[in-house]
Protein backbone atom coordinates (compact mmCIF):
# COMPACT_ATOMS: atom_id res chain seq x y z
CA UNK A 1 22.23 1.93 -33.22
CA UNK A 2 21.53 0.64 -29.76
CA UNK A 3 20.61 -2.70 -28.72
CA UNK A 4 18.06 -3.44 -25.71
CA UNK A 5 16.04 -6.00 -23.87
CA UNK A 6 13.05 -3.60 -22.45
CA UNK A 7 9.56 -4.74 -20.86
CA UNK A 8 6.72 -2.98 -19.46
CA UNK A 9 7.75 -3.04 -15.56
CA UNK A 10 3.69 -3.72 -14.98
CA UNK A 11 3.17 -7.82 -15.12
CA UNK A 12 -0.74 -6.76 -15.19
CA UNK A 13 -0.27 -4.38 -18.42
CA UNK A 14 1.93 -6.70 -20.14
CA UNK A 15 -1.04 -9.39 -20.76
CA UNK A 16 -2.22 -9.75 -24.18
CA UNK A 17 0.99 -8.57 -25.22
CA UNK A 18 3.19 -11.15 -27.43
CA UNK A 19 6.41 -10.27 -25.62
CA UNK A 20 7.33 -7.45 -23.31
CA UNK A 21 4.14 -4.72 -24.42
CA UNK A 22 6.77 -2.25 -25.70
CA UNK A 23 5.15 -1.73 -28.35
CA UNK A 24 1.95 -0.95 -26.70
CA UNK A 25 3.86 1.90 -24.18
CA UNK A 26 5.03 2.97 -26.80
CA UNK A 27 1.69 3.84 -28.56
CA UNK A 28 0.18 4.96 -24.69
CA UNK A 29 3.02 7.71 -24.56
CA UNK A 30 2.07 9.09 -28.28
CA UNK A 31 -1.32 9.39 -27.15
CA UNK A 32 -0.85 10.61 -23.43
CA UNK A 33 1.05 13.32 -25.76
CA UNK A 34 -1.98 14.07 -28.12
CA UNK A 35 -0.86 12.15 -30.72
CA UNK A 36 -2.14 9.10 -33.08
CA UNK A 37 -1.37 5.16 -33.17
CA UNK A 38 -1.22 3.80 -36.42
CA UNK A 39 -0.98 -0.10 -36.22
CA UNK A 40 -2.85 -3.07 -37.36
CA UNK A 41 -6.45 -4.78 -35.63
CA UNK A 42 -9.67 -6.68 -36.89
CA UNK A 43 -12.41 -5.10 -38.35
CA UNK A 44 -15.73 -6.27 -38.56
CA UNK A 45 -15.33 -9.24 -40.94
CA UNK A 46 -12.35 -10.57 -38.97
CA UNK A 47 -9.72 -9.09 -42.04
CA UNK A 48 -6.29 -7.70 -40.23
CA UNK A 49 -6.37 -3.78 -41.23
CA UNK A 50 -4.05 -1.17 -40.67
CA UNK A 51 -6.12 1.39 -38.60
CA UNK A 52 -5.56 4.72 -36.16
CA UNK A 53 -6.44 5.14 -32.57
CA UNK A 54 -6.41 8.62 -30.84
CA UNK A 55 -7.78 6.48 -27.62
CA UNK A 56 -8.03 2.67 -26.95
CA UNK A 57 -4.72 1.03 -28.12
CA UNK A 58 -6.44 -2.93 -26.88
CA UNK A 59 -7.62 -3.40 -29.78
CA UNK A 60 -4.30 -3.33 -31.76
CA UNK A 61 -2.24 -5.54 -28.88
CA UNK A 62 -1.20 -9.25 -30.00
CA UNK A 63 0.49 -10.70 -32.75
CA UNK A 64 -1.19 -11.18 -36.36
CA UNK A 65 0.61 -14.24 -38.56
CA UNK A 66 -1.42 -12.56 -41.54
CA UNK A 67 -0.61 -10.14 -44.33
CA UNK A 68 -2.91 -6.77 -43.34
CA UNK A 69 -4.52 -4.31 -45.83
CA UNK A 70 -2.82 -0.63 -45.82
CA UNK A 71 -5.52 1.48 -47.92
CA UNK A 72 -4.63 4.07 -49.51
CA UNK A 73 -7.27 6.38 -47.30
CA UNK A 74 -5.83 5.44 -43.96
CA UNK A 75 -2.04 6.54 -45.12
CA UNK A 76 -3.65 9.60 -46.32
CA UNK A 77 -5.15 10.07 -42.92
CA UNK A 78 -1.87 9.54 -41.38
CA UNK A 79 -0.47 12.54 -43.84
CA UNK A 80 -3.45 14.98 -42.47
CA UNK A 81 -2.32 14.37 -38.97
CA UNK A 82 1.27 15.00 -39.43
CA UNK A 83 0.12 18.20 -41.59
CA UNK A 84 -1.60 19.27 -38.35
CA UNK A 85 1.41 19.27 -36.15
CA UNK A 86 0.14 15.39 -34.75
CA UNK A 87 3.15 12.90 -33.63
CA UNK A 88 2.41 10.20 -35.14
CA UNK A 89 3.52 6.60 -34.33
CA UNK A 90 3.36 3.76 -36.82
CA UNK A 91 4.29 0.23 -36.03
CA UNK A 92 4.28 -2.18 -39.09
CA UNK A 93 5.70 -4.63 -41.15
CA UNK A 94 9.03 -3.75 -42.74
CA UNK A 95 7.69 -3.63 -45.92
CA UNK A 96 4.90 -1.41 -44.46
CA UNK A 97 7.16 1.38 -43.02
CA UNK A 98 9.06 1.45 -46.37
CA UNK A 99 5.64 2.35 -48.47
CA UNK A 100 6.22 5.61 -45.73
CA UNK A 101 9.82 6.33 -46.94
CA UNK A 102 8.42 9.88 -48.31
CA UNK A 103 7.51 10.78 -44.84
CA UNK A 104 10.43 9.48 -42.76
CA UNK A 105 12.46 12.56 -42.45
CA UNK A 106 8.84 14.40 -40.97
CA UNK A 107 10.28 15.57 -37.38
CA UNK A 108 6.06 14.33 -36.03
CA UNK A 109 6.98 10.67 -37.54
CA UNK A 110 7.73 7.71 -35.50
CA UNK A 111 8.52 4.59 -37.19
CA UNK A 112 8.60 1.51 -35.74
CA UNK A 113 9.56 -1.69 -38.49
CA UNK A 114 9.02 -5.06 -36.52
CA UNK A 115 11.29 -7.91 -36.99
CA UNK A 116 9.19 -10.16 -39.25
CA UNK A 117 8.97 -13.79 -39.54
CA UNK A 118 6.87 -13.46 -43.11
CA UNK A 119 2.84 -13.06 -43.29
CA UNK A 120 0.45 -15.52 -44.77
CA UNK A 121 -2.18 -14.41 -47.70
CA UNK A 122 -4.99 -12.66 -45.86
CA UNK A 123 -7.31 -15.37 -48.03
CA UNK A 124 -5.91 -18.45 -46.05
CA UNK A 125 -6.73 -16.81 -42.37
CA UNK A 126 -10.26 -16.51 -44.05
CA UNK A 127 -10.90 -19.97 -45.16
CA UNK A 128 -9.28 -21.55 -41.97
CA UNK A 129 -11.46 -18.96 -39.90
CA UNK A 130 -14.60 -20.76 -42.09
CA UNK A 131 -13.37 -23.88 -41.61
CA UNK A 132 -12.51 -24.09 -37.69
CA UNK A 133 -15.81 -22.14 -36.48
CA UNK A 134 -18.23 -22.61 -39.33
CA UNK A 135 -21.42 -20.02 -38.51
CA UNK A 136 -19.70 -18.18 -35.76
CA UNK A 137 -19.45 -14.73 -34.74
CA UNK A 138 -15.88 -14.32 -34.42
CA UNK A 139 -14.52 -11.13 -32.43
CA UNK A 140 -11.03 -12.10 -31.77
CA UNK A 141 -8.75 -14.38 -33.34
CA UNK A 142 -5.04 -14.96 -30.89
CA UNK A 143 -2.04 -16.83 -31.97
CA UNK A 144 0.10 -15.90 -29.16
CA UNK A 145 -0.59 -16.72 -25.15
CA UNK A 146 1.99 -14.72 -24.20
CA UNK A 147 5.32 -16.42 -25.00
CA UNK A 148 3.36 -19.41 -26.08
CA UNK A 149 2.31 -20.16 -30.13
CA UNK A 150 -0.94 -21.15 -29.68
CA UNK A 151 -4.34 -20.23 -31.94
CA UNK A 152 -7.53 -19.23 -30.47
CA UNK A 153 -10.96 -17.99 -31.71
CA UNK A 154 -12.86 -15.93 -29.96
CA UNK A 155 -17.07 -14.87 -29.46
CA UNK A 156 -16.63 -12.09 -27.19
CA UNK A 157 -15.77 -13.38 -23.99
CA UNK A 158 -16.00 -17.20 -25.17
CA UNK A 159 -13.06 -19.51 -26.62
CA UNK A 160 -14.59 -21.31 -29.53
CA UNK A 161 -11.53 -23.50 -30.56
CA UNK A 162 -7.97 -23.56 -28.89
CA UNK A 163 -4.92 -25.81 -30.42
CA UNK A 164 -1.28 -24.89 -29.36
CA UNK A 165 1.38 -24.62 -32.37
CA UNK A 166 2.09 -28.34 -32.60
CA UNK A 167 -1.69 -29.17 -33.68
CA UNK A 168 -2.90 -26.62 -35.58
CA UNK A 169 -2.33 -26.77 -39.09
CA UNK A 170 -2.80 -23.17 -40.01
CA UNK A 171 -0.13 -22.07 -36.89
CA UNK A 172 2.29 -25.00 -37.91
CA UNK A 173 2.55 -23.70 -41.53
CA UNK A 174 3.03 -20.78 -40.66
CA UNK A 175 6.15 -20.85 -38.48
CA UNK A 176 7.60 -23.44 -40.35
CA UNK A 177 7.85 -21.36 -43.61
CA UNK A 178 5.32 -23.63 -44.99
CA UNK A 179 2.60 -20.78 -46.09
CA UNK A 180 4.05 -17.28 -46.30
CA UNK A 181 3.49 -14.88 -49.33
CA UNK A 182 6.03 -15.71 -52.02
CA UNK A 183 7.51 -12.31 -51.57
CA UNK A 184 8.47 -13.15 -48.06
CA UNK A 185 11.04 -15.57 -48.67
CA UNK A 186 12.93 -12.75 -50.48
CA UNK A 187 12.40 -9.77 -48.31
CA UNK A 188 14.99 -7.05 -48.80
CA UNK A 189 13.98 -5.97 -45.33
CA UNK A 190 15.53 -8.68 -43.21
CA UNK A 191 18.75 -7.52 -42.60
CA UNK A 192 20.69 -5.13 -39.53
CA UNK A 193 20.22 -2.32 -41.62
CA UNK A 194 16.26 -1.40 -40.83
CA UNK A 195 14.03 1.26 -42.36
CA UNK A 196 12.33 2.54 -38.80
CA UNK A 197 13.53 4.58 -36.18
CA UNK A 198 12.92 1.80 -33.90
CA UNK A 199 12.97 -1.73 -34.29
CA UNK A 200 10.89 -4.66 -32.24
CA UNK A 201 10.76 -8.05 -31.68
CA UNK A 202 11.00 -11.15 -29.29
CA UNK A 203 14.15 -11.20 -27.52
CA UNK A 204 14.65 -15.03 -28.48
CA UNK A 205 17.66 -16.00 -26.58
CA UNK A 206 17.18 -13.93 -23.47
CA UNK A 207 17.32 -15.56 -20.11
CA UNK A 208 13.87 -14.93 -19.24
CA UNK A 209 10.95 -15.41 -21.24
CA UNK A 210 8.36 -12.18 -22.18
CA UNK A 211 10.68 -9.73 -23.42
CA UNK A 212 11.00 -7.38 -26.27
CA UNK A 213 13.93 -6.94 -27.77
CA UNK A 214 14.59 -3.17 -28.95
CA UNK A 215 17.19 -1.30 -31.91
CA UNK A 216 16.85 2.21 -31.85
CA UNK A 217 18.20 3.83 -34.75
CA UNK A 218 17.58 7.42 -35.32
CA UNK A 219 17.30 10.15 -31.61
CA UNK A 220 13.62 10.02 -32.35
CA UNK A 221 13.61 6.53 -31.69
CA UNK A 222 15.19 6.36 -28.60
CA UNK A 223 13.72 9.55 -27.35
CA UNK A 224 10.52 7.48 -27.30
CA UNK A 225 11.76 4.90 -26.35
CA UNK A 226 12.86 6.58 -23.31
CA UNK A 227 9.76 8.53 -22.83
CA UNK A 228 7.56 5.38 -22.90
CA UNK A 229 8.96 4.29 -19.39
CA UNK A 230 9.63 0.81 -20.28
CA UNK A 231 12.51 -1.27 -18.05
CA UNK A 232 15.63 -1.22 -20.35
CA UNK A 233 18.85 -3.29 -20.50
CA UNK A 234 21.33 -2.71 -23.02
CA UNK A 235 22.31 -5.98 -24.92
CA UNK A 236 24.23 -6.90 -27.65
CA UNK A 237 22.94 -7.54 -31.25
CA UNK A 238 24.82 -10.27 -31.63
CA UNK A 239 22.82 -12.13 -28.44
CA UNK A 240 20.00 -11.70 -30.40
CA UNK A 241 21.63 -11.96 -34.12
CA UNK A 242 22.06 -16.33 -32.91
CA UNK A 243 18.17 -16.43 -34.13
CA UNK A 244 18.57 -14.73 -38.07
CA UNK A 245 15.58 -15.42 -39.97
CA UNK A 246 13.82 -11.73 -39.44
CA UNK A 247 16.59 -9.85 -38.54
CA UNK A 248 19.57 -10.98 -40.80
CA UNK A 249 17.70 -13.08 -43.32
CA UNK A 250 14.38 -13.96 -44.84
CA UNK A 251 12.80 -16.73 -43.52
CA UNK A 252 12.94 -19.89 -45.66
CA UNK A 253 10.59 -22.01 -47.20
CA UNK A 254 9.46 -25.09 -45.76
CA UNK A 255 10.47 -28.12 -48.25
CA UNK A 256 6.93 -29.10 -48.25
CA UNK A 257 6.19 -26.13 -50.06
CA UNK A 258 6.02 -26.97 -53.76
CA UNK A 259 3.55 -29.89 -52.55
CA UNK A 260 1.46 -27.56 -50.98
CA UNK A 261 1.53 -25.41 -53.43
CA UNK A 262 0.45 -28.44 -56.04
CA UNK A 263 -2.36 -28.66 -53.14
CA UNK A 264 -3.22 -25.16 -53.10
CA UNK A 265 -4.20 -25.63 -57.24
CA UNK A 266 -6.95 -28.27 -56.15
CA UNK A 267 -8.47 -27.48 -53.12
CA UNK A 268 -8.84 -24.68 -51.00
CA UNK A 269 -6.45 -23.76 -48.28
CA UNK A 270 -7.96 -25.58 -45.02
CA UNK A 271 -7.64 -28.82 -47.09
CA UNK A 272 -4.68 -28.12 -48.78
CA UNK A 273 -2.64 -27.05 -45.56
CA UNK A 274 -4.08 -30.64 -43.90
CA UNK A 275 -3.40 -33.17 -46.93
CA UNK A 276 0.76 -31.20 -47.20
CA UNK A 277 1.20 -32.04 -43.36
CA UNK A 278 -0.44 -35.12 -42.76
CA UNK A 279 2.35 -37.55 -42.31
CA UNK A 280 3.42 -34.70 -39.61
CA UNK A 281 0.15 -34.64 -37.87
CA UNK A 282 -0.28 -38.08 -38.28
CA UNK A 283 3.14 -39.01 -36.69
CA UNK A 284 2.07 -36.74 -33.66
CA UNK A 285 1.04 -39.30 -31.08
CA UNK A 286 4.04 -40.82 -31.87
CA UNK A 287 6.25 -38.46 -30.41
CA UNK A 288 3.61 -37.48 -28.19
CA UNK A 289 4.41 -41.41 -26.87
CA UNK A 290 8.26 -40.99 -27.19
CA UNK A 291 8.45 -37.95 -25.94
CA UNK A 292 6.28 -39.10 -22.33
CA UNK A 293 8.38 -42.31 -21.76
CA UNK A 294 11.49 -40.36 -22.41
CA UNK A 295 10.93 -38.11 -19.51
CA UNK A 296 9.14 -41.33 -17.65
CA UNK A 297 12.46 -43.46 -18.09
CA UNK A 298 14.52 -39.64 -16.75
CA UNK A 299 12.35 -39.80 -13.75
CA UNK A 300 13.39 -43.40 -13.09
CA UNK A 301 16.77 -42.58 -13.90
CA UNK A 302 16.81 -39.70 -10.69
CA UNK A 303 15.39 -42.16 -8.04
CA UNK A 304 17.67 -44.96 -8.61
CA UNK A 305 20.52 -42.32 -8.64
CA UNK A 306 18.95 -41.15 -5.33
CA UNK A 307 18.33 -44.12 -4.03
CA UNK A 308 22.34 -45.61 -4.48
CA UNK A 309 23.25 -41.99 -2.86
């Protein structure tokens, strides 16, 4: 196993990527070689899918805080193409490389497990879709800004609604453990000991923001690794082992959760989600407040410490 903090040298290629686009070079050099990208995107009704791309890897860049379908046709797909000689590279969920432990040990198969925080049911991103843009055409939905946590909706080229983690309800419950599938707080797959030959993830702890952080664990994986031309710095797992939910253990629940899941029995999710974290949202322009005269009363702090120098 080796241990690095890589990024795609190209500031311009990097954008729309969630942290340093390795994952994306990675999928350019499989199909610069002929190969396939298995990974997962939107289809038509705005559902995250696990698809394959032989061309255009933009559609599969960005984060998705949502559990995505794996049919049983597209993994049979993937089998044709590695019984055709095709390198194949799939990057996943833990628990999505694992339904490929048959194929691991194929010499044309590159796994790549990412270090997950938990997914929410596919059916809440649905209803909060419904209930945020009611009528809309949605093409896009984006939960990261780069190193930021922040949801947007898109119509093509147009932002229909924009709230940064702190405000939206559906973002909030999600990274607080608030909304994941029940299965997520006991994931066998959050530990050192990974099931791809590569492993990815925000570097969280790094000195610089917008940076992958990278395990190889089998040659395949860091022959790609090296053949995808990302910038590479060896690190040590324990830098990165500080943040453990993911990578050492499952994340855990939120202690809201059994009231939202009392919610979740009378309502549907937007509602639910809202009525569980309303004394948080409603104690927001609180600290909002707090948090402004805090740095106000720093401020004043530094020029009468300038002014007495």
């Amino acid at each position: 196993m080796k241990v690095y903090a890589a990024w795609n040298p190209s500031a311009v290629q990097r954008q729309g990527s969630a942290s340093g686009g390795v994952a994306t070079m990675l999928a350019r050099a499989v199909l610069e070689a002929g190969g396939v990208y298995f990974g997962t995107r939107w289809d038509e009704q705005m559902r995250p899918v696990v698809a394959w791309t032989e061309t255009d890897v933009a559609p599969f860049m960005g984060s998705r805080y949502v559990q995505s379908r794996f049919d049983a046709a597209v993994r049979e797909q993937l089998e044709r193409f590695l019984a055709e000689g095709r390198t194949v590279l799939f990057v996943g969920t833990p628990c999505q490389v694992a339904a490929l432990q048959a194929l691991r040990e194929h010499p044309h198969l590159i796994c790549a497990d990412l270090i997950c925080h938990g997914t929410t049911p596919a059916s809440y991103l649905e209803q909060e879709l419904a209930f945020l843009a009611p009528g809309a055409s949605l093409t896009d939905v984006h939960f990261r800004e780069g190193p930021l946590f922040q949801m947007s909706l898109w119509e093509k080229e147009r932002c229909v609604h924009r709230r940064p983690a702190a405000r939206s309800p559906y973002l909030h419950a999600y990274l607080s453990g608030l909304s994941l599938r029940e299965a997520c707080y006991r994931c066998p797959y959050a530990r050192p000991q990974r099931v791809g030959d590569i492993t990815l993830g925000d570097f969280i702890g790094y000195p610089q923001p917008g940076v992958s952080f990278v395990m190889t664990h089998t040659p395949k994986g860091e022959e790609w690794l090296k053949r995808c031309g990302a910038e590479c710095e060896e690190r040590s797992f324990d830098e990165r082992a500080a943040y453990r939910p993911g990578l050492l253990e499952p994340t855990a629940p939120s202690a809201l959760r059994p009231a939202f899941l009392k919610n979740m029995e009378r309502m549907p999710f937007p509602q639910a989600v809202r009525k569980t974290l309303r004394g948080y949202f409603g104690g927001l322009p609180f600290r909002q407040a707090w948090k402004w005269l805090h740095h106000q009363a720093y401020l004043v702090k530094c020029v009468i410490k300038g002014q007495s120098q």
